[in-house]
N, C-alpha and C. Protein backbone atom coordinates (compact mmCIF):
# COMPACT_ATOMS: atom_id res chain seq x y z
N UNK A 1 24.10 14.15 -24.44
CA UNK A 1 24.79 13.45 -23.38
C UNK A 1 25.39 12.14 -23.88
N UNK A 2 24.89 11.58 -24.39
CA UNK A 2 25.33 9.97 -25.46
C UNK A 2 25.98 10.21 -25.91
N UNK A 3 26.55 11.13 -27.31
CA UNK A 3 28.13 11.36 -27.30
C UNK A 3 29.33 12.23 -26.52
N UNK A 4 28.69 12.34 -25.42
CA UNK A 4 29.61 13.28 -24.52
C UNK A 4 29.79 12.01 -24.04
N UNK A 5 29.09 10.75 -23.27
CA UNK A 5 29.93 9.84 -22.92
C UNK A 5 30.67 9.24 -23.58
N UNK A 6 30.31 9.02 -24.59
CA UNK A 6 30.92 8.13 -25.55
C UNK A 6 32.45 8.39 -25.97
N UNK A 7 32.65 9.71 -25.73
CA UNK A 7 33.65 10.37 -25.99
C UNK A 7 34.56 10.14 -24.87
N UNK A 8 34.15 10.70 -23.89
CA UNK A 8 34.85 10.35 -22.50
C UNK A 8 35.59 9.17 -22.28
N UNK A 9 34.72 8.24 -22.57
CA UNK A 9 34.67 6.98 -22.34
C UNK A 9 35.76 6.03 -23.20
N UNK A 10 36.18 7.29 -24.88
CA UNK A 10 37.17 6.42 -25.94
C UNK A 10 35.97 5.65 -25.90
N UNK A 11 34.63 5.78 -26.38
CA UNK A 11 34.19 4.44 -27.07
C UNK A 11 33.73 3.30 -26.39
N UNK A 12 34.52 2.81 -24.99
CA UNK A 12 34.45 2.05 -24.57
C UNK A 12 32.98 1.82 -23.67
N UNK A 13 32.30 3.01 -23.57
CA UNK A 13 30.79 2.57 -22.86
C UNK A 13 29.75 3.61 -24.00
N UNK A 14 29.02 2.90 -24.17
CA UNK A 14 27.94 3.95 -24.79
C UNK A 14 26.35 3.90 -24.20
N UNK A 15 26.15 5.07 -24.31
CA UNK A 15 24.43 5.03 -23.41
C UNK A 15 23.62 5.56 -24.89
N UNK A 16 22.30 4.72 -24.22
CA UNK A 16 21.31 5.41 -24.97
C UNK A 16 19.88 5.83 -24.31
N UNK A 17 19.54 7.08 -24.07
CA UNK A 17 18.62 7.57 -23.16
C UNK A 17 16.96 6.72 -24.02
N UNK A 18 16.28 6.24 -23.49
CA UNK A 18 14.97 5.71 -24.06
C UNK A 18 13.74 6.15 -23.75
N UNK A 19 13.05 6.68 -24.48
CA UNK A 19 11.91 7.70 -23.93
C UNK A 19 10.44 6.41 -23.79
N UNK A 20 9.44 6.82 -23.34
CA UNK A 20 8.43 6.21 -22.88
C UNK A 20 8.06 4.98 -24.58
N UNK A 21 8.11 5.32 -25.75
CA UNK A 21 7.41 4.30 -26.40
C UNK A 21 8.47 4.30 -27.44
N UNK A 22 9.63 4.14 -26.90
CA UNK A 22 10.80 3.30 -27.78
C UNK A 22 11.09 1.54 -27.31
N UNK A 23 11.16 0.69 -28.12
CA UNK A 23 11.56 -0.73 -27.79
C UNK A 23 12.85 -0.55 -28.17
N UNK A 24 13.44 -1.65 -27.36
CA UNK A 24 14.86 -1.85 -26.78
C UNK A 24 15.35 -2.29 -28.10
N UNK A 25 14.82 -3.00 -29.22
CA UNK A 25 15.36 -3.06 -30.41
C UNK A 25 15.23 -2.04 -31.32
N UNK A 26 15.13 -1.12 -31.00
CA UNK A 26 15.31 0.22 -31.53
C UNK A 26 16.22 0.90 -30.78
N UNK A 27 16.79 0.72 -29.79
CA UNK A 27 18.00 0.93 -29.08
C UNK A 27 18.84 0.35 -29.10
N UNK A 28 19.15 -0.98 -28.72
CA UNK A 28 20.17 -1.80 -29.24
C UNK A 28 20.09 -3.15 -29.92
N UNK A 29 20.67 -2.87 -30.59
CA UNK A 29 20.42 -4.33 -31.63
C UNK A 29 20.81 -6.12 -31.11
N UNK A 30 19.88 -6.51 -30.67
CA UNK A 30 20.00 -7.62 -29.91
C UNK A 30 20.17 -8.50 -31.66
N UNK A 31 20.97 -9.56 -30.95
CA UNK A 31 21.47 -10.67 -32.23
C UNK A 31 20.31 -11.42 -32.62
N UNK A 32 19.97 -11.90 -34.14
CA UNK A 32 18.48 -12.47 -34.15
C UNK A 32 19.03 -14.02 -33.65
N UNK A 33 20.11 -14.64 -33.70
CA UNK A 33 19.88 -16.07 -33.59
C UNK A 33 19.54 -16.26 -32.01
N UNK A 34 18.85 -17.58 -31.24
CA UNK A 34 18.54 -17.61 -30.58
C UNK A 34 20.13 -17.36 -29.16
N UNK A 35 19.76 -17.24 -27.79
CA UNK A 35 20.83 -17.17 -26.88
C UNK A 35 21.42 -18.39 -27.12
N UNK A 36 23.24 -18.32 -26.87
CA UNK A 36 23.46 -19.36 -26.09
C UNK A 36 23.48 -19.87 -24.69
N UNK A 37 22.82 -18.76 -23.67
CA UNK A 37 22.14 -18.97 -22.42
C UNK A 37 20.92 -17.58 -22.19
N UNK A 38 20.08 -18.63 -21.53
CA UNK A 38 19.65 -17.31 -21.02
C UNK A 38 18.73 -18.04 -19.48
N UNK A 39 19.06 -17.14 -18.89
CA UNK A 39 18.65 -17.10 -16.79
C UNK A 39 18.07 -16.10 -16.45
N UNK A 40 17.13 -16.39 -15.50
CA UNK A 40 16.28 -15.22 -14.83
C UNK A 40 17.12 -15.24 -13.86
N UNK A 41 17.35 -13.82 -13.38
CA UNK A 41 18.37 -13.06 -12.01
C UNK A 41 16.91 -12.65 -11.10
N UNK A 42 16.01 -13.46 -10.25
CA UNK A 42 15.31 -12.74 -9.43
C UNK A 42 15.73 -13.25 -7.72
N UNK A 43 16.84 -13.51 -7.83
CA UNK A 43 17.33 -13.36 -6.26
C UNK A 43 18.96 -13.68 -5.92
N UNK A 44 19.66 -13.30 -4.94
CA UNK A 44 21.28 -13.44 -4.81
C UNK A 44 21.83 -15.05 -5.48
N UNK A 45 21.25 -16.13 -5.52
CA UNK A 45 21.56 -17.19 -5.62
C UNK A 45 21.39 -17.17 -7.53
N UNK A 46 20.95 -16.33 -7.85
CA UNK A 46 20.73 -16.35 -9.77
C UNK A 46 22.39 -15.58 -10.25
N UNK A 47 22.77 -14.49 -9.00
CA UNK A 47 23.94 -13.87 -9.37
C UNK A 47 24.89 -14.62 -9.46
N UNK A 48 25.21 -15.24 -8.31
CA UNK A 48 26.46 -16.44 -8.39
C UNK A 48 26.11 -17.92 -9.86
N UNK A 49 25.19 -17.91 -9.47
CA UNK A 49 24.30 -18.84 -10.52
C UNK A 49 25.06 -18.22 -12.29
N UNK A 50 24.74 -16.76 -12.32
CA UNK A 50 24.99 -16.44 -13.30
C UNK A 50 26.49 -16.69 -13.96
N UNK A 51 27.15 -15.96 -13.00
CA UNK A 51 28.39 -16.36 -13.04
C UNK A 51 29.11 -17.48 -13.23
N UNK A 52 29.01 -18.31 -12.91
CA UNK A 52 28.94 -19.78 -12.66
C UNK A 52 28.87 -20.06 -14.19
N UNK A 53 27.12 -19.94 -14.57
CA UNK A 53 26.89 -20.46 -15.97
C UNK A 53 27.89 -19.87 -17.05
N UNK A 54 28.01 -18.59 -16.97
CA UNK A 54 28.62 -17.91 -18.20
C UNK A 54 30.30 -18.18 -18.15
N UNK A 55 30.92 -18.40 -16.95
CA UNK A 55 32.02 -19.07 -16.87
C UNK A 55 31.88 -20.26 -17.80
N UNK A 56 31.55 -21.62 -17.42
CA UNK A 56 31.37 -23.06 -17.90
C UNK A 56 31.20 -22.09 -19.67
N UNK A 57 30.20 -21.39 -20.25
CA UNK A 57 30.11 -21.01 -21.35
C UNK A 57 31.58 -20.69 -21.60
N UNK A 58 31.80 -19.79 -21.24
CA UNK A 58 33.17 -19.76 -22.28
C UNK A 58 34.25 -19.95 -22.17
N UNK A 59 34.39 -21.13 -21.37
CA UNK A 59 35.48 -21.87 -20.97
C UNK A 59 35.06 -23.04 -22.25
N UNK A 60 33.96 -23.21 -22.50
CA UNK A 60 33.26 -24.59 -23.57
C UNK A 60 34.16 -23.68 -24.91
N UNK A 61 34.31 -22.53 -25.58
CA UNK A 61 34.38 -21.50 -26.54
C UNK A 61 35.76 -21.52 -26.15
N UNK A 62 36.76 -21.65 -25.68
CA UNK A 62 37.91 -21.16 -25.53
C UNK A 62 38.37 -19.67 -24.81
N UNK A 63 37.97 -19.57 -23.65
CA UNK A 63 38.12 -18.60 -22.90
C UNK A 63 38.63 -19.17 -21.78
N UNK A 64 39.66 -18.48 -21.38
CA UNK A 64 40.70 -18.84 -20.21
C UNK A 64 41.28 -18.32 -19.17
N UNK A 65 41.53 -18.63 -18.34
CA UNK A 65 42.29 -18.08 -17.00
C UNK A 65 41.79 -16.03 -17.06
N UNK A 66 42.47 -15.59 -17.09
CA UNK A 66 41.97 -14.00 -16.40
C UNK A 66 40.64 -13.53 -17.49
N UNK A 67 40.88 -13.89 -19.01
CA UNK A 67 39.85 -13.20 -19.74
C UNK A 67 38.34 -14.31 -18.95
N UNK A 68 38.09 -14.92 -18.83
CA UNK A 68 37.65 -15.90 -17.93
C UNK A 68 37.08 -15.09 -16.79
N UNK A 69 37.84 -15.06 -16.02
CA UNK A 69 37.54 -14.69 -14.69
C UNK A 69 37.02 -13.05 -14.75
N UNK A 70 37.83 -12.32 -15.96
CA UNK A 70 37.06 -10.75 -15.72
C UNK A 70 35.81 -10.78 -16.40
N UNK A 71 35.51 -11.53 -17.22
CA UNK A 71 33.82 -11.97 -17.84
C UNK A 71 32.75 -12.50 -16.64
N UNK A 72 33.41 -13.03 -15.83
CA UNK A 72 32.26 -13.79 -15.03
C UNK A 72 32.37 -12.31 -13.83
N UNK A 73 33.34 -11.59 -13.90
CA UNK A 73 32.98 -11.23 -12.65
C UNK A 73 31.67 -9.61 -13.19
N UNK A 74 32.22 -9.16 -14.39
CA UNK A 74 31.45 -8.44 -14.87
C UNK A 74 29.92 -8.78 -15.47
N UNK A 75 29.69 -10.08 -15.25
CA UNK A 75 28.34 -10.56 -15.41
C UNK A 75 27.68 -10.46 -13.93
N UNK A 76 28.57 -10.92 -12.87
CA UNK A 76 28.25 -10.63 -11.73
C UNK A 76 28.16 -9.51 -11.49
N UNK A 77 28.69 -8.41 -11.59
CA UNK A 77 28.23 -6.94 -11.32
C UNK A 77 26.94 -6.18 -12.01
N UNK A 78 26.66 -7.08 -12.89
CA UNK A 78 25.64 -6.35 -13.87
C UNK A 78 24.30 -6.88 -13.52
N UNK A 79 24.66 -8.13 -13.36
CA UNK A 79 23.53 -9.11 -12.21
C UNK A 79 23.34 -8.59 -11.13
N UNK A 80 24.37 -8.41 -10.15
CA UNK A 80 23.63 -7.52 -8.56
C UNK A 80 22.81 -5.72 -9.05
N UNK A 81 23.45 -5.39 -9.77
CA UNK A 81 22.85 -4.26 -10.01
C UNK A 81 21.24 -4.92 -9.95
N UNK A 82 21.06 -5.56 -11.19
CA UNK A 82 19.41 -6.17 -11.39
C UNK A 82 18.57 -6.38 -9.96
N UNK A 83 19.15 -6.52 -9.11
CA UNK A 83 18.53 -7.23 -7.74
C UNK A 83 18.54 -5.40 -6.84
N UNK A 84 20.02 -4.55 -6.94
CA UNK A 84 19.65 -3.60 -6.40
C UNK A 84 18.60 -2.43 -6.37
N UNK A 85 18.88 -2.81 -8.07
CA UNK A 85 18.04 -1.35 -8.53
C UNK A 85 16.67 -1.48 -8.95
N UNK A 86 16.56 -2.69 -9.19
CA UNK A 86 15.05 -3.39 -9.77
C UNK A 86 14.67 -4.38 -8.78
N UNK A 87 13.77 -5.18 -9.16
CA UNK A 87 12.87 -6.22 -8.94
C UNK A 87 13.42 -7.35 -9.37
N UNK A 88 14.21 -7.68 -10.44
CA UNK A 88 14.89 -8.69 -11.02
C UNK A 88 14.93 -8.50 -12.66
N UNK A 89 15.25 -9.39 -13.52
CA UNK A 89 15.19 -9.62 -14.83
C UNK A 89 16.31 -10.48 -15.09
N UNK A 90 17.03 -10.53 -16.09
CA UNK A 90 17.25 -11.69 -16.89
C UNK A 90 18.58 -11.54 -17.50
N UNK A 91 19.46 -12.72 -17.88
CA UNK A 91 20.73 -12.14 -18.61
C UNK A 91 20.35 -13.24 -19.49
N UNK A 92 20.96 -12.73 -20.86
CA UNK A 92 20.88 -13.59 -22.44
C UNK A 92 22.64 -13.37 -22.53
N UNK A 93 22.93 -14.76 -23.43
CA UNK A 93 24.66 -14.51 -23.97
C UNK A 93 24.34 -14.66 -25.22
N UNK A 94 24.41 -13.97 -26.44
CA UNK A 94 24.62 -14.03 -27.61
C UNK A 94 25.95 -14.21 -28.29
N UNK A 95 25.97 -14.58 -29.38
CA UNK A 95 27.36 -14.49 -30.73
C UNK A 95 26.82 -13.62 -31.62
N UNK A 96 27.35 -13.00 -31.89
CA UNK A 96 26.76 -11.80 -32.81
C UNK A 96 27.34 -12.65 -34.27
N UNK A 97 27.16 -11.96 -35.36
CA UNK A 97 27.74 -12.48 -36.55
C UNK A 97 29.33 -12.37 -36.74
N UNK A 98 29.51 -11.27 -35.95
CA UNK A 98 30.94 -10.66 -36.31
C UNK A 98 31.90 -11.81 -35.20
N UNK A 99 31.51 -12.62 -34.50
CA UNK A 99 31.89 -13.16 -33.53
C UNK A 99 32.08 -12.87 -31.83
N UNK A 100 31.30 -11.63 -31.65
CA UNK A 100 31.81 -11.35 -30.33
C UNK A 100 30.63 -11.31 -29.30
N UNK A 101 31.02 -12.19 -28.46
CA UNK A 101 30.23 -12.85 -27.39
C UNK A 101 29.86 -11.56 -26.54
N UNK A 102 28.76 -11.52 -26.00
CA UNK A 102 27.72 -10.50 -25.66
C UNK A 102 27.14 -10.97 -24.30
N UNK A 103 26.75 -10.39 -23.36
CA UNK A 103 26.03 -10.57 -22.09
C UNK A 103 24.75 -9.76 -22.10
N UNK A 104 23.80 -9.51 -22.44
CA UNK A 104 22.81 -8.86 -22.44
C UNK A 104 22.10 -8.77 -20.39
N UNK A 105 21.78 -7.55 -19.93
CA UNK A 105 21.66 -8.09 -18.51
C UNK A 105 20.44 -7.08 -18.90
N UNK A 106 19.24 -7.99 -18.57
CA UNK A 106 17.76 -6.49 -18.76
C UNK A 106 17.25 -6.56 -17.69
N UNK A 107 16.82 -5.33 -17.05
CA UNK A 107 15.87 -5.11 -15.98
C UNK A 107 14.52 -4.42 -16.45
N UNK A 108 13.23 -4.49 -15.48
CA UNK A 108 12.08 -4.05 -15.84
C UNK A 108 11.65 -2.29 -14.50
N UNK A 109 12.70 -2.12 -13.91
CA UNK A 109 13.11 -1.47 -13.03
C UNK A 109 12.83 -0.03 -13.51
N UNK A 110 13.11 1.26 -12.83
CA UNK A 110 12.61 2.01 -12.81
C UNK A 110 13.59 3.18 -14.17
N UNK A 111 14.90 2.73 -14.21
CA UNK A 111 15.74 2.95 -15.06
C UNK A 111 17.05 3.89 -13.99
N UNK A 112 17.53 4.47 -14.68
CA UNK A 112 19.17 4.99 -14.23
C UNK A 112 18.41 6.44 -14.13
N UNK A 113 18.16 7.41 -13.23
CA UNK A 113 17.86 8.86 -13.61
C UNK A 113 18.49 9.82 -14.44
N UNK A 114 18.35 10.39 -15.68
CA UNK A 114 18.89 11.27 -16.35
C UNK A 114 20.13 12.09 -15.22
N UNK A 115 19.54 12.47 -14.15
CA UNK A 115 20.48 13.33 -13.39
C UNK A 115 21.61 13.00 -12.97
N UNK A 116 20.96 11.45 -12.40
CA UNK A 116 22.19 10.68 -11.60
C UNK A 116 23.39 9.44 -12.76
N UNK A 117 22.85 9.65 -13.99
CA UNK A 117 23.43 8.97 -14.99
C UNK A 117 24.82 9.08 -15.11
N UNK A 118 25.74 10.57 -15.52
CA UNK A 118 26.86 10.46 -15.70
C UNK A 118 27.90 10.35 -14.25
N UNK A 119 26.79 10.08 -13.32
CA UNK A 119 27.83 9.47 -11.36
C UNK A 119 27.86 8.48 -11.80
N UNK A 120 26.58 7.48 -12.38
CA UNK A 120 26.52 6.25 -12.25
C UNK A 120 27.41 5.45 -12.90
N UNK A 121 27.71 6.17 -14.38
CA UNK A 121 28.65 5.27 -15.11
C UNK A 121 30.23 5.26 -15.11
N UNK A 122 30.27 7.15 -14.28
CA UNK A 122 31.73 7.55 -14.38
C UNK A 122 31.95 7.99 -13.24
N UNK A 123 31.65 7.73 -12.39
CA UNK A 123 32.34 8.22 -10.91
C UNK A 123 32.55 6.60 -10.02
N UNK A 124 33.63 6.40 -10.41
CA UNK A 124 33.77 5.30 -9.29
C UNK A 124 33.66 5.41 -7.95
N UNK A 125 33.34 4.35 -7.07
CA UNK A 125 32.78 4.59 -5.96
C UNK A 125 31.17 4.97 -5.35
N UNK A 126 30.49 5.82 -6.19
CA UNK A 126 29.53 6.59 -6.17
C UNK A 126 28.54 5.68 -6.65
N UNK A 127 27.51 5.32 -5.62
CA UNK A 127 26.21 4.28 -6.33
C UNK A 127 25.03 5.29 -5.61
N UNK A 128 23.91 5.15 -6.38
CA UNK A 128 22.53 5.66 -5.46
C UNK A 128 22.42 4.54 -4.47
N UNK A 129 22.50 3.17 -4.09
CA UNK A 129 22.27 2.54 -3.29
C UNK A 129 23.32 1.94 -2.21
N UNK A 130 23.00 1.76 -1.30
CA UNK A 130 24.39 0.96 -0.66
C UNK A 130 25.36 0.14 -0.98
N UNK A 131 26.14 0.48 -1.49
CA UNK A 131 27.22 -0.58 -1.93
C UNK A 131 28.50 0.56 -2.70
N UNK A 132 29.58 -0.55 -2.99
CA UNK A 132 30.88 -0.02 -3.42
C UNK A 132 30.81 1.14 -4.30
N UNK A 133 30.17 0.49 -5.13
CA UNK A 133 29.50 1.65 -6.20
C UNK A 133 30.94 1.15 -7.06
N UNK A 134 31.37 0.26 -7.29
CA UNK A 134 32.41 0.42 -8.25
C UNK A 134 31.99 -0.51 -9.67
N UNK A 135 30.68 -1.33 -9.57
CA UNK A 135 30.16 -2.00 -10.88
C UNK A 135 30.54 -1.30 -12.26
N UNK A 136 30.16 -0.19 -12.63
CA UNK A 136 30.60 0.09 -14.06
C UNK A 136 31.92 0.66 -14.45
N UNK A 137 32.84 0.84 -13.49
CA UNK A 137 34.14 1.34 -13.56
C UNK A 137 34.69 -0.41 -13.83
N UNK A 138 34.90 -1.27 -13.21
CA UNK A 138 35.05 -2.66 -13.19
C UNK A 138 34.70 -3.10 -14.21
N UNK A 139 33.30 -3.24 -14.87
CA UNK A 139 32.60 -3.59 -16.11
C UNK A 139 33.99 -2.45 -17.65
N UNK A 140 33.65 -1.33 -17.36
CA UNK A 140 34.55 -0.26 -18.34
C UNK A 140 35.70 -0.70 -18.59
N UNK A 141 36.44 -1.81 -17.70
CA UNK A 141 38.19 -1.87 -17.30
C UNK A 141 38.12 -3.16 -17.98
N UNK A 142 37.44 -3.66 -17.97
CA UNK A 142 37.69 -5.29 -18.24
C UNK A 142 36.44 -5.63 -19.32
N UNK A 143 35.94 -5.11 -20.02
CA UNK A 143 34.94 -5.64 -21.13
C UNK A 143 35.69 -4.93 -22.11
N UNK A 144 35.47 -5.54 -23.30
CA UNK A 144 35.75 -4.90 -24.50
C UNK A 144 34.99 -3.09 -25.21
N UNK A 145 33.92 -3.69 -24.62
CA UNK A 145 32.90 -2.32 -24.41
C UNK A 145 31.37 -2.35 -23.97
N UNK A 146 31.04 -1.73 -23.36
CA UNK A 146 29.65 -1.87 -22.58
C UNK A 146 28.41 -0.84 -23.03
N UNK A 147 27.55 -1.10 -23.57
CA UNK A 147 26.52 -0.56 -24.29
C UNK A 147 25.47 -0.88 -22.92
N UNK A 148 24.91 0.91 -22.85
CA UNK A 148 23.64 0.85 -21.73
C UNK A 148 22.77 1.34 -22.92
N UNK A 149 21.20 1.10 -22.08
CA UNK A 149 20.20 1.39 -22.42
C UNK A 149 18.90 2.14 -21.28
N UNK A 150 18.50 2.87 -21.11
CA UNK A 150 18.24 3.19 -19.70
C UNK A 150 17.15 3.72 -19.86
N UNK A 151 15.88 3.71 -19.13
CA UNK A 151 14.66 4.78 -19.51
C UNK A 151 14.03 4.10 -18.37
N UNK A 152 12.71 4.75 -18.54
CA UNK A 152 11.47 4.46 -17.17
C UNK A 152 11.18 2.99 -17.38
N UNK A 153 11.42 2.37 -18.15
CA UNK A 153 11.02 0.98 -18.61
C UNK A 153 11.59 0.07 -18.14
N UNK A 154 12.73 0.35 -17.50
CA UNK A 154 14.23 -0.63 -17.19
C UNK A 154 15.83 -0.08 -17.85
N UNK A 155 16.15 -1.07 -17.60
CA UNK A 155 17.66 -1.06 -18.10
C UNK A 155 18.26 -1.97 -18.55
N UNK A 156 19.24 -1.77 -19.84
CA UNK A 156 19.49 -2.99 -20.51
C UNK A 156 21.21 -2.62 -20.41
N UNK A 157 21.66 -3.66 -20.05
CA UNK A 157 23.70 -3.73 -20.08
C UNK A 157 23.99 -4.68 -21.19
N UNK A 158 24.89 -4.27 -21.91
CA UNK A 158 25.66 -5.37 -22.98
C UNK A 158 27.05 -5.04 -22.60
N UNK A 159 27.21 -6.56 -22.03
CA UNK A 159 28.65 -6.09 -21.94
C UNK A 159 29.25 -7.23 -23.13
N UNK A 160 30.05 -6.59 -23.71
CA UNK A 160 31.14 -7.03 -24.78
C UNK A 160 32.07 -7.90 -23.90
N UNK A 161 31.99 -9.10 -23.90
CA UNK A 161 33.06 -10.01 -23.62
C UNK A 161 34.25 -10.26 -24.11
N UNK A 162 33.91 -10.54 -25.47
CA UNK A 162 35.45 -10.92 -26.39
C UNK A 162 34.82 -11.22 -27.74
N UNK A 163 35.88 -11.42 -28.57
CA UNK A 163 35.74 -12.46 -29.75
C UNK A 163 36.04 -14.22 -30.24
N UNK A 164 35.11 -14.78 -30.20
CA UNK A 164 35.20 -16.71 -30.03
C UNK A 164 35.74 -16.53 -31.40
N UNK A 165 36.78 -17.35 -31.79
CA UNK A 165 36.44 -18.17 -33.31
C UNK A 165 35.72 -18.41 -34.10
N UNK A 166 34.72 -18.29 -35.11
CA UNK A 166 34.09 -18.54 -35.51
C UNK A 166 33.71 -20.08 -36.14
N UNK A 167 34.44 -20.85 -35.94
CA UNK A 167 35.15 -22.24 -35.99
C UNK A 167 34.85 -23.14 -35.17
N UNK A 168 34.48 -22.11 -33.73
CA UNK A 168 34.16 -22.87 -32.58
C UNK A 168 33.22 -24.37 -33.06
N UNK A 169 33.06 -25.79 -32.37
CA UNK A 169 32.03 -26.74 -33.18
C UNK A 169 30.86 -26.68 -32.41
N UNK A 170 30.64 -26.05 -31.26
CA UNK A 170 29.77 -25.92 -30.40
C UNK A 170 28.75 -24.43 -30.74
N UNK A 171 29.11 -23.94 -31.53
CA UNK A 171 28.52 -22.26 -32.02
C UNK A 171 28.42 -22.88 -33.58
N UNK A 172 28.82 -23.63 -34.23
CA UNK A 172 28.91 -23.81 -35.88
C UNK A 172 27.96 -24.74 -36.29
C-alpha cells in the first residue's frame, strides 16, 4: 500500500504503516539537531497558537506572503487533526541538513485504520469525524511533500514546508 500511494500521489505524500514495536525513528528520520520550535497541541487555543508560532518562524527565515500563509495554514490542519483524532500531542519544526524546514505534528492517538487510510489521505472531503474532511488534500496542494506515519501508537505528519538558505544568521 506505501508504494501504491506514493505513486498516486507523484511522490508528493508518503505513508508508512507501523506495527506494534517499531519506533518512529525507524520510520521516519527525525533531524538530530535540536527543534527550532516545539509546542504541545492539547486544546483549540495550541492550534491557532501553533500557527501563529510557525508563521513568526518563518517569516524570521525569509518566508513570505502566500508561501507563508500556506505553511501556517497546513500546520493548522495537521494540529486540529491532533485534537480530533487523539487526545493531543505536539508539533516540532526542524532544518534538516539539506535545508528544508519540516513540521513534525505527533499524536499518541489510536492511529489512521489500515481500512480507512487510503479515504483519509486521498478522498477529499471524506473524514471519519465531523468535519470538512479536506486536511490532507490542502496539506498535498500546498507542502512540498508530506510524510505520514500511522500505527496503534499514534500518528506522526511531516509536512515539508520549503527550503531556508542555509546562510540564514538565525539557523547558522
Amino acid at each position: 500500500m506505501e508504494a501504491q500511494l506514493a505513486e498516486v500521489t507523484l511522490e508528493s505524500l508518503q505513508v508508512r504503516l507501523r506495527e506494534g514495536g517499531v519506533s518512529l525513528l525507524e520510520v521516519l528520520r527525525r533531524p538530530e539537531s535540536p527543534p527550532l520550535l516545539r509546542l504541545v497541541i492539547a486544546g483549540p487555543a495550541d492550534v491557532s497558537g501553533a500557527r501563529r508560532a510557525v508563521g513568526t518562524l518563518l517569516a524570521a527565515v525569509g518566508f513570505e506572503g502566500d508561501a507563508r500563509g500556506d505553511a501556517e495554514l497546513c500546520v493548522g490542519e495537521a494540529a486540529s487533526n491532533v485534537l480530533k483524532h487523539a487526545v493531543g500531542g505536539w508539533l516540532e519544526v526542524h532544518l534538516t541538513v539539506s535545508g528544508h524546514l519540516q513540521a513534525w505534528v505527533v499524536d499518541q492517538g489510536p492511529g489512521i485504520p489500515l481500512a480507512l487510510l487510503t479515504r483519509c489521505v486521498l478522498e477529499a472531503g471524506w473524514s471519519s469525524k465531523d468535519s470538512a474532511g479536506q486536511g490532507f488534500t490542502v496539506m498535498r496542494a500546498l507542502c512540498q511533500r508530506v510524510l505520514l506515519a500511522t500505527g496503534a501508537s499514534g500518528t506522526t505528519v511531516v509536512l515539508e514546508l520549503g527550503t531556508v538558505p542555509l546562510e540564514q544568521p538565525m539557523l547558522g
